[in-house]
Protein backbone atom coordinates (compact mmCIF):
# COMPACT_ATOMS: atom_id res chain seq x y z
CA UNK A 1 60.58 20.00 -53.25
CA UNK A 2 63.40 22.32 -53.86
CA UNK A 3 62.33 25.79 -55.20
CA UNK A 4 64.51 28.07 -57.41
CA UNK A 5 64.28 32.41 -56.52
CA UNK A 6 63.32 34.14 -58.85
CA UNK A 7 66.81 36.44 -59.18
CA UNK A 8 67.45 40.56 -57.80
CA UNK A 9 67.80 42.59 -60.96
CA UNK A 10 69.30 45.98 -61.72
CA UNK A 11 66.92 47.87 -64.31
CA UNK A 12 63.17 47.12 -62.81
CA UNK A 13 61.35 49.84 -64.20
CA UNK A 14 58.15 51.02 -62.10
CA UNK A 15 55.16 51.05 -61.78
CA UNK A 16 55.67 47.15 -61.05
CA UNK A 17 52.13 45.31 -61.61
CA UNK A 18 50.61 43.60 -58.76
CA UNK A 19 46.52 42.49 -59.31
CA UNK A 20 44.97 40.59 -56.91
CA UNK A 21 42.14 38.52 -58.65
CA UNK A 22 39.38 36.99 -57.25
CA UNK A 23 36.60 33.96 -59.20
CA UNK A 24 32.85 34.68 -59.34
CA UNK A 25 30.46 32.91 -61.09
CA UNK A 26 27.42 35.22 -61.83
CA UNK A 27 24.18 34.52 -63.37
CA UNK A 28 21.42 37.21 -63.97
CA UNK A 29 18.02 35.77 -63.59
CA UNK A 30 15.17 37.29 -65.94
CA UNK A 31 13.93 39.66 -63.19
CA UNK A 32 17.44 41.09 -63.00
CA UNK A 33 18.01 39.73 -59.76
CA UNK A 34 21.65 39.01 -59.61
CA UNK A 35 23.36 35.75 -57.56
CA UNK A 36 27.09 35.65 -57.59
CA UNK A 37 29.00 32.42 -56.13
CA UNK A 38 32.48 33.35 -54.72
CA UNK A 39 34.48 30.36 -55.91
CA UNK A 40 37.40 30.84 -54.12
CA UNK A 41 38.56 31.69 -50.75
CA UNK A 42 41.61 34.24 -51.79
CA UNK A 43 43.17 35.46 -54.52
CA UNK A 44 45.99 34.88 -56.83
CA UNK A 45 48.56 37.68 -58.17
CA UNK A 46 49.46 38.85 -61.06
CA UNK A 47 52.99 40.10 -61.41
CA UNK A 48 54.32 42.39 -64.24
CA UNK A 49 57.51 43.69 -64.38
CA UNK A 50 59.33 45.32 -67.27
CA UNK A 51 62.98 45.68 -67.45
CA UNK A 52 64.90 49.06 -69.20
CA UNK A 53 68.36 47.31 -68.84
CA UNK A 54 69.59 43.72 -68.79
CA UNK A 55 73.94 43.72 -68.72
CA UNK A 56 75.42 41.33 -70.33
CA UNK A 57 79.08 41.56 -69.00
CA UNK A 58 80.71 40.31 -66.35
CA UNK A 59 80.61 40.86 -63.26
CA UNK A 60 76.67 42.06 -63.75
CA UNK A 61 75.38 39.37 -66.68
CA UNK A 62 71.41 39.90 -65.55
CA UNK A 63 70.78 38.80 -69.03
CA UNK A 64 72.25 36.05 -68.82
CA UNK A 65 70.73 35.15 -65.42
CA UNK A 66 67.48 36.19 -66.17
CA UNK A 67 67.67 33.83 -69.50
CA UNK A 68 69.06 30.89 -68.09
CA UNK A 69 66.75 31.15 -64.86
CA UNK A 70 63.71 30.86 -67.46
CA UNK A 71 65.32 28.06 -68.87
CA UNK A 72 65.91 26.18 -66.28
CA UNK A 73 62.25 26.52 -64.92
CA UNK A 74 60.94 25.52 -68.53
CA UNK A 75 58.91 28.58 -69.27
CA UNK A 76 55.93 28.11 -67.35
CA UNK A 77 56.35 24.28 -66.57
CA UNK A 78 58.07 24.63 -62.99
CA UNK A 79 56.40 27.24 -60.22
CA UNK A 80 59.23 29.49 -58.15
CA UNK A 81 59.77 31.62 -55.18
CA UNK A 82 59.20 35.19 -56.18
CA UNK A 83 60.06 38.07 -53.21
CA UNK A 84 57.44 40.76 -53.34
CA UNK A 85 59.27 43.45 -51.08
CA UNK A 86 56.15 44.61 -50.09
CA UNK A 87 54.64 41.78 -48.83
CA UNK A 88 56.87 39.31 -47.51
CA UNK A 89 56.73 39.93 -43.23
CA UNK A 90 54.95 38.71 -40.64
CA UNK A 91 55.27 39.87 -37.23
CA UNK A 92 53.35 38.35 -34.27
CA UNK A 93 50.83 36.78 -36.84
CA UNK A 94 48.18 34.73 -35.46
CA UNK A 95 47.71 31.80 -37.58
CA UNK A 96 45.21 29.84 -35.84
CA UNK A 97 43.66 28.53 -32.38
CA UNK A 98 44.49 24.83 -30.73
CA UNK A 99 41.84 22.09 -29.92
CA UNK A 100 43.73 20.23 -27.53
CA UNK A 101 43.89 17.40 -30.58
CA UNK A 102 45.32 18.89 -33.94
CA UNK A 103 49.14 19.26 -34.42
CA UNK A 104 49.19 20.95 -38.39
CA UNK A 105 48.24 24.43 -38.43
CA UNK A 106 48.47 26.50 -42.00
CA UNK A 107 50.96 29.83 -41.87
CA UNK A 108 48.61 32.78 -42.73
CA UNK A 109 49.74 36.35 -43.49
CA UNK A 110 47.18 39.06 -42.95
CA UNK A 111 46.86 42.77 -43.70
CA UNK A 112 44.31 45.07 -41.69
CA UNK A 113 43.90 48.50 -42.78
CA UNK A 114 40.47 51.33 -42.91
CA UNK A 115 38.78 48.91 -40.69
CA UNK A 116 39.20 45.80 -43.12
CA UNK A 117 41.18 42.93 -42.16
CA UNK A 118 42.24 39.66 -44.88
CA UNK A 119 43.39 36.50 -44.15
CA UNK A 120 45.37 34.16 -46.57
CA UNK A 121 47.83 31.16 -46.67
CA UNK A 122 51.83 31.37 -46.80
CA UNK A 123 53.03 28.40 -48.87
CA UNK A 124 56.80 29.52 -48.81
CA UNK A 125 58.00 30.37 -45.68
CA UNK A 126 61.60 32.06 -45.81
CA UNK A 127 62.77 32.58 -42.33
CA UNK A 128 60.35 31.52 -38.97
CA UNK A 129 62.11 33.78 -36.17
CA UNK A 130 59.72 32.85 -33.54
CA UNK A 131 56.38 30.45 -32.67
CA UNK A 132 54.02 31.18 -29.71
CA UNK A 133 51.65 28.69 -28.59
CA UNK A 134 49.55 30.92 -25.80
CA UNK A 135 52.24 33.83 -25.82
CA UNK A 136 54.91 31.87 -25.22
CA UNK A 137 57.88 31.15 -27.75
CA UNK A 138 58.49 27.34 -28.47
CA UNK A 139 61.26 25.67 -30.25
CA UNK A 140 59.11 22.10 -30.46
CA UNK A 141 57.97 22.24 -34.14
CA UNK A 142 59.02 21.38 -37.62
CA UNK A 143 57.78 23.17 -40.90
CA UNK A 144 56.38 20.64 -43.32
CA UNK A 145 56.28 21.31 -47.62
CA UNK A 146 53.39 24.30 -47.87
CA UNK A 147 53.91 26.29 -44.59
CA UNK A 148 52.84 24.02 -42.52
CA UNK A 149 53.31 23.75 -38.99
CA UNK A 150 53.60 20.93 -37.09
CA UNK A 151 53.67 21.03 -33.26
CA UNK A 152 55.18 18.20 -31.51
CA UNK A 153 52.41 17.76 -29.21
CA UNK A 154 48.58 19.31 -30.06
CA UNK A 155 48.89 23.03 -28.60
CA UNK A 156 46.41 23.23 -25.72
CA UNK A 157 42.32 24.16 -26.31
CA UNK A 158 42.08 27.53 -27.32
CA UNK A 159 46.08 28.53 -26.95
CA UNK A 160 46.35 31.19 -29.40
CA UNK A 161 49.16 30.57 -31.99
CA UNK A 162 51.50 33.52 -33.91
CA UNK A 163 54.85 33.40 -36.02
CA UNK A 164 57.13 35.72 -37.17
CA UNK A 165 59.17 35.53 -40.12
CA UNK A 166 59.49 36.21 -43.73
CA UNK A 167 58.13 34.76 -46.78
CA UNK A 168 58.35 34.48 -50.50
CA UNK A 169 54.88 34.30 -53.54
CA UNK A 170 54.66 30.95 -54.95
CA UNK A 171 54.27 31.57 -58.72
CA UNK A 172 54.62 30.51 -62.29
CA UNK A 173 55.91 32.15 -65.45
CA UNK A 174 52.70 33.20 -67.70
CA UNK A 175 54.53 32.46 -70.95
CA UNK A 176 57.10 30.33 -72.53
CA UNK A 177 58.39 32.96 -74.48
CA UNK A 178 60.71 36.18 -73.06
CA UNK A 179 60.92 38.89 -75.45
CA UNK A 180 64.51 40.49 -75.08
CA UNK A 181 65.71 43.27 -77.35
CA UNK A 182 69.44 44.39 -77.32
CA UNK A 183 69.67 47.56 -77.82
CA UNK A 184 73.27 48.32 -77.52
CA UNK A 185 76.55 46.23 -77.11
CA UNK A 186 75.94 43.69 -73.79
CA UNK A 187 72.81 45.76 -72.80
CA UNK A 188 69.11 44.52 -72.91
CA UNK A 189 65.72 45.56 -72.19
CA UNK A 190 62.67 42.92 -71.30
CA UNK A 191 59.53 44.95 -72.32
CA UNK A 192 57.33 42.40 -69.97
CA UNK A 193 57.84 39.97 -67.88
CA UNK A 194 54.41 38.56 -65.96
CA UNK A 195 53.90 36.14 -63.82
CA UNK A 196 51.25 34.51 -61.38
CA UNK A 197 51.11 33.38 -58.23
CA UNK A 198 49.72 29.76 -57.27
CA UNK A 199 48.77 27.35 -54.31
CA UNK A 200 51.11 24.97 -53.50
């Protein structure tokens, strides 16, 4: 499956929007007593961006990329590659342990900071500079739909795996609709633009 990119604009306004959320169900029983079941293993992102210009003359035309990019992904019928310049790196990232049997192992991107450390799943991989398998770079591997890894033969029991490379958010247009206001000859503004991110 092919994937369009979400496009580079001039006239991003910040703060840009970025909220992890998370899916509890919670039920208070009649002594108070609360039980909360975490429903899913990590979050999804929510994107909002807002733009203060959109050109509309060559050779610039943002407007007109920006429109015909939503278009052509059919509001929110078709998910996209979004690049959050924030989080898009990986560098020596382990991303799971061989058992001497599997060959599939799920890219991961983690952050660890204040003595906390998250795990989740890269779905888009961009660039893969480099695979270990124990340490040691290999070249014997293909990346399947998903960021998936597949190893040519099963990577030894216990041979700690890494990557490094860069990655893009999987994620899907919240509305059909784009609100664009022209406020002078060939210039826009986009008050809002959200989006969310997805599995794939």
């Amino acid at each position: 499956m092919t994937l369009l990119t979400f496009p580079p604009l001039s006239g991003l306004v910040y703060p840009v929007g970025r909220q992890p959320i998370m899916s509890t169900i919670v039920n208070r029983a009649v002594n108070n007593k609360v039980n909360a079941l975490q429903m899913v293993s990590y979050p999804i992102y929510a994107y909002a961006l807002e733009y203060s210009f959109l050109r509309a003359f060559s050779p610039h035309a943002e407007f007109q990329t920006l429109s015909t990019f939503f278009k052509q992904v059919g509001g929110r019928a078709k998910a996209f590659q979004f690049h959050d310049v924030d989080t898009d790196t990986a560098t020596a990232q382990a991303f799971g342990t061989g058992d001497g049997v599997s060959t599939d192992f799920q890219l991961v991107y983690s952050q660890t900071a204040g003595g906390f450390s998250f795990a989740e799943p890269v779905f888009v991989p961009v660039t893969v500079t480099q695979i270990t398998k124990a340490g040691v770079a290999t070249a014997l591997y293909s990346i399947q739909p998903g960021g998936i890894i597949r190893f040519n033969t099963p990577p030894a029991n216990g041979a700690a795996l890494a990557w490094t490379g860069t990655f893009n958010w999987l994620c899907r247009f919240d509305d059909d609709a784009l609100d664009f206001q022209k406020f002078a000859n060939n210039f826009w503004r986009l008050g809002k633009i959200g989006m969310t991110s997805e599995a794939l």
